[in-house]
Protein backbone atom coordinates (compact mmCIF):
# COMPACT_ATOMS: atom_id res chain seq x y z
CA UNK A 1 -65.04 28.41 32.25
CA UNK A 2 -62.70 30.25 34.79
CA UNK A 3 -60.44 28.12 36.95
CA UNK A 4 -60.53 28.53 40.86
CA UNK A 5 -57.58 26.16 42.38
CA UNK A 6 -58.46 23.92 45.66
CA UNK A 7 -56.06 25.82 48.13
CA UNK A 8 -53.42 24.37 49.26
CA UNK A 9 -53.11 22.24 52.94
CA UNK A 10 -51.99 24.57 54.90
CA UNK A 11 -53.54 28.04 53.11
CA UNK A 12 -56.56 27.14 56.41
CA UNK A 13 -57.80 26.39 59.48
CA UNK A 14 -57.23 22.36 60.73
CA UNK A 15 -61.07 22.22 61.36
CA UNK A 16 -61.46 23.18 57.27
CA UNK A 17 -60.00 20.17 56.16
CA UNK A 18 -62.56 17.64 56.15
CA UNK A 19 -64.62 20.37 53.94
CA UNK A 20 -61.08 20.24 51.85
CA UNK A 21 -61.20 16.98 51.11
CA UNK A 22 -64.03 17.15 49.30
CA UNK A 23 -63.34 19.49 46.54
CA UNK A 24 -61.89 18.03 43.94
CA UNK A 25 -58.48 18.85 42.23
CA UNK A 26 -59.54 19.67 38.81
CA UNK A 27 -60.45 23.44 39.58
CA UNK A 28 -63.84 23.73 38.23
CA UNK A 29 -65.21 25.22 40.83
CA UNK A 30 -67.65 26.90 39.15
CA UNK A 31 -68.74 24.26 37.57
CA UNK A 32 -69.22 21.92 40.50
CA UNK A 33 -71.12 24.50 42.69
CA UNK A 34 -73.71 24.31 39.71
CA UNK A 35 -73.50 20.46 40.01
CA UNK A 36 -74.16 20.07 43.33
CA UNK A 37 -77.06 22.65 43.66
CA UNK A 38 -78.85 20.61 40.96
CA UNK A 39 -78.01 17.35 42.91
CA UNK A 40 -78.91 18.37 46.05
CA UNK A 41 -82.18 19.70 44.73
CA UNK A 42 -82.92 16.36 43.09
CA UNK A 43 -82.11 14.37 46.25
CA UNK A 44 -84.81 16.99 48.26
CA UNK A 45 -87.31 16.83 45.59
CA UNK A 46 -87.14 13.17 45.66
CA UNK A 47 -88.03 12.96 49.29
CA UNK A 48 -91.59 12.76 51.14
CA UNK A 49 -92.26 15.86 53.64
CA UNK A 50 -91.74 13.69 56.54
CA UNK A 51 -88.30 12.93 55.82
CA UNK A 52 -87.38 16.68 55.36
CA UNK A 53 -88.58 16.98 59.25
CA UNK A 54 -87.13 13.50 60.37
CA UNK A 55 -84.40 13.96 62.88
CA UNK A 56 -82.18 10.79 63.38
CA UNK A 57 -81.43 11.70 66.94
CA UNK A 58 -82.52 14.19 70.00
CA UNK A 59 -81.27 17.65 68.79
CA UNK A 60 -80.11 16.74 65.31
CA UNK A 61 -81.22 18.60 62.57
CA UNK A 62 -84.00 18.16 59.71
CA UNK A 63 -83.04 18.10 56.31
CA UNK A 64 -85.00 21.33 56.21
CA UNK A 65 -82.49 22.86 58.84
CA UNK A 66 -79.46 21.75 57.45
CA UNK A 67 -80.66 23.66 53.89
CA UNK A 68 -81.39 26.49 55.45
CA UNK A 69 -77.89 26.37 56.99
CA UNK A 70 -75.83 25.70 54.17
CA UNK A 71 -77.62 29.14 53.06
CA UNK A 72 -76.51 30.87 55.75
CA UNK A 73 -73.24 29.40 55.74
CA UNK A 74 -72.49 30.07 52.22
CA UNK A 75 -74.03 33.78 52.70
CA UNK A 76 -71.30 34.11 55.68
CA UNK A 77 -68.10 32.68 53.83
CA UNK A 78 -69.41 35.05 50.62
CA UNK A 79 -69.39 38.01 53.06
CA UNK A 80 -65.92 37.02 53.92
CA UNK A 81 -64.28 36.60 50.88
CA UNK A 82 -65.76 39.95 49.87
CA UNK A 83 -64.31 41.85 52.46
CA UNK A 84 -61.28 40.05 52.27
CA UNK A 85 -60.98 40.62 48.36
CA UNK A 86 -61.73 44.41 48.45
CA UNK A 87 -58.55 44.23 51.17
CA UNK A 88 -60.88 44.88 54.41
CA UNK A 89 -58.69 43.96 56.55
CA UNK A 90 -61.34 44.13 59.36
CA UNK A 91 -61.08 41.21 61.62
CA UNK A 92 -64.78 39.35 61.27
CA UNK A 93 -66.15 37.45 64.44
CA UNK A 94 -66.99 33.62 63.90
CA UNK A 95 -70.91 32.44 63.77
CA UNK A 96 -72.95 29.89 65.68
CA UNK A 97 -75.09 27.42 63.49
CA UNK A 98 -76.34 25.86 66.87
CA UNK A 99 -77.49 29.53 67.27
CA UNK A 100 -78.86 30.52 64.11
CA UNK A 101 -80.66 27.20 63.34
CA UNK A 102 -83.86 27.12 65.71
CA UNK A 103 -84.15 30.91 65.01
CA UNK A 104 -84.57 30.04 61.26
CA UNK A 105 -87.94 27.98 61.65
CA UNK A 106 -86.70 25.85 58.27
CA UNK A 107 -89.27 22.96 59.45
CA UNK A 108 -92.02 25.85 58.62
CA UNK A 109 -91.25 26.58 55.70
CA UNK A 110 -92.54 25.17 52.18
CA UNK A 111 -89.56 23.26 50.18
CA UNK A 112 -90.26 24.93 46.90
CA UNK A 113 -89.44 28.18 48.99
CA UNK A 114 -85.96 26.97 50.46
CA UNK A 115 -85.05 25.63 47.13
CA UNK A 116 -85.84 28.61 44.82
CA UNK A 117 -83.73 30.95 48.15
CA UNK A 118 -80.61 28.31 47.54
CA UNK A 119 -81.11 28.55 43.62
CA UNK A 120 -81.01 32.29 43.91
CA UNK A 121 -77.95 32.44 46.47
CA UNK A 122 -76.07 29.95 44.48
CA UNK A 123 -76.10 31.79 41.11
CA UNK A 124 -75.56 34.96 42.86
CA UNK A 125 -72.48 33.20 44.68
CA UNK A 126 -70.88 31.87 41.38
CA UNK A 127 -71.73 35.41 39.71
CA UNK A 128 -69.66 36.91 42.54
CA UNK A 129 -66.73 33.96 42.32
CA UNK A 130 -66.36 35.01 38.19
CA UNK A 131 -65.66 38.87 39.47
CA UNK A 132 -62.34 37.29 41.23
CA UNK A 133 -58.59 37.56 39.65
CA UNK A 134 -56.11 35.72 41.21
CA UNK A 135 -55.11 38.61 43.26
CA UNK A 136 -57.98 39.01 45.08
CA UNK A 137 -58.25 35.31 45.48
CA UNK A 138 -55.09 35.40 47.14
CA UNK A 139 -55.85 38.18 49.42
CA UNK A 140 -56.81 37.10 53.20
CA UNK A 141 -57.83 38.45 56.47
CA UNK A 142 -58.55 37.06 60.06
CA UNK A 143 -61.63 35.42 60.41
CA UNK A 144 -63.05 33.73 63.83
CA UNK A 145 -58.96 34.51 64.80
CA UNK A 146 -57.96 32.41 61.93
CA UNK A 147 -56.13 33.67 58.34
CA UNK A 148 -58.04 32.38 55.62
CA UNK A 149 -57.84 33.42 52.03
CA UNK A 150 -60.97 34.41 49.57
CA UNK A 151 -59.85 30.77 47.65
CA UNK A 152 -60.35 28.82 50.86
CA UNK A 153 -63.58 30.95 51.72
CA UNK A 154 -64.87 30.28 48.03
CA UNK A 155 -63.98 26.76 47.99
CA UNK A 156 -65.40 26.47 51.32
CA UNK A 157 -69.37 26.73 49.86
CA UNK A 158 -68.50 23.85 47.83
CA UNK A 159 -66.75 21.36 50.42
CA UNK A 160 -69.36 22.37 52.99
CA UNK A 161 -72.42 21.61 51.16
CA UNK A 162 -70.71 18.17 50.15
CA UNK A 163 -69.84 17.56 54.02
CA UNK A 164 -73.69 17.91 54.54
CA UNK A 165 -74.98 16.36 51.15
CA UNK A 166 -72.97 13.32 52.73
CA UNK A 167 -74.51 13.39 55.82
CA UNK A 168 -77.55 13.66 54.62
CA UNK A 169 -77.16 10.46 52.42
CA UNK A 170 -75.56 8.32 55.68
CA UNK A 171 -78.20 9.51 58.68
CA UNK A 172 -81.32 10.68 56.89
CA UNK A 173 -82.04 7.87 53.74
């Protein structure tokens, strides 16, 4: 399977590094955003439908919500490192999950649904990754006034969704 490196400290953002740190080294990428779609459905399938809702705190999120998120997320950095890979050199605005997460209405929706959405993004995501050469991975552009290149943004999906999967396992279970 094709290699995509972890990018180097440095290649992003200060506020990207936690997400950094947890992609590993070995550059199988591809592989490990497979992995931990079929993990993270496993944990959610394992769970009743109250602890999908169950909020540890006032204002925190629902497992449902942060699913939904890592959707849109992932949707967002995608978006970015296709722009920034056809050398758009278009400055794109930041996002606000605080924003886009009540708007979503995640709690209403059926499990089944969000998974088979995050299946469907996820193997359209990697499908997309493959289509990269290293040229284009090392192409960047400004995003939320920040250079990041398409590696970052690609290995970004992966270190996110760990960063949540994570949470997930030390506030929700």
């Amino acid at each position: 399977m094709k290699k995509i490196p972890k990018p180097a400290v440095g290649d992003y953002a200060p506020y990207f590094q936690n997400y950094m740190n947890q992609v590993p080294e070995d550059g199988n990428l591809l592989t490990h955003l497979k992995d931990i779609q079929k993990e993270m459905e496993q944990l959610v399938l394992s769970l009743p439908e109250e602890k999908l809702t169950y909020r540890y705190a006032e204002g925190k999120w629902t497992i449902k919500d942060i699913l939904v998120h890592l959707m849109d997320a992932e949707r967002i950095f995608i978006y970015r490192a296709l722009r920034f890979a056809r050398a758009d050199e278009t400055p794109l605005a930041g996002f606000d999950e605080n924003v886009y997460v009540p708007v979503a209405n995640a709690d209403a929706r059926k499990i089944k649904s969000i998974l088979k959405e995050g299946i469907t993004l996820r193997a359209s995501t990697i499908e997309f990754i493959k289509t990269l050469d290293r040229k284009a991975l090392k192409r960047k552009g400004l995003s939320n006034n920040n250079p990041i290149t398409v590696l970052t943004l690609v290995n970004l999906v992966y270190g996110h969704q760990r960063h949540h999967m994570n949470i997930i396992k030390e506030r929700y279970l």
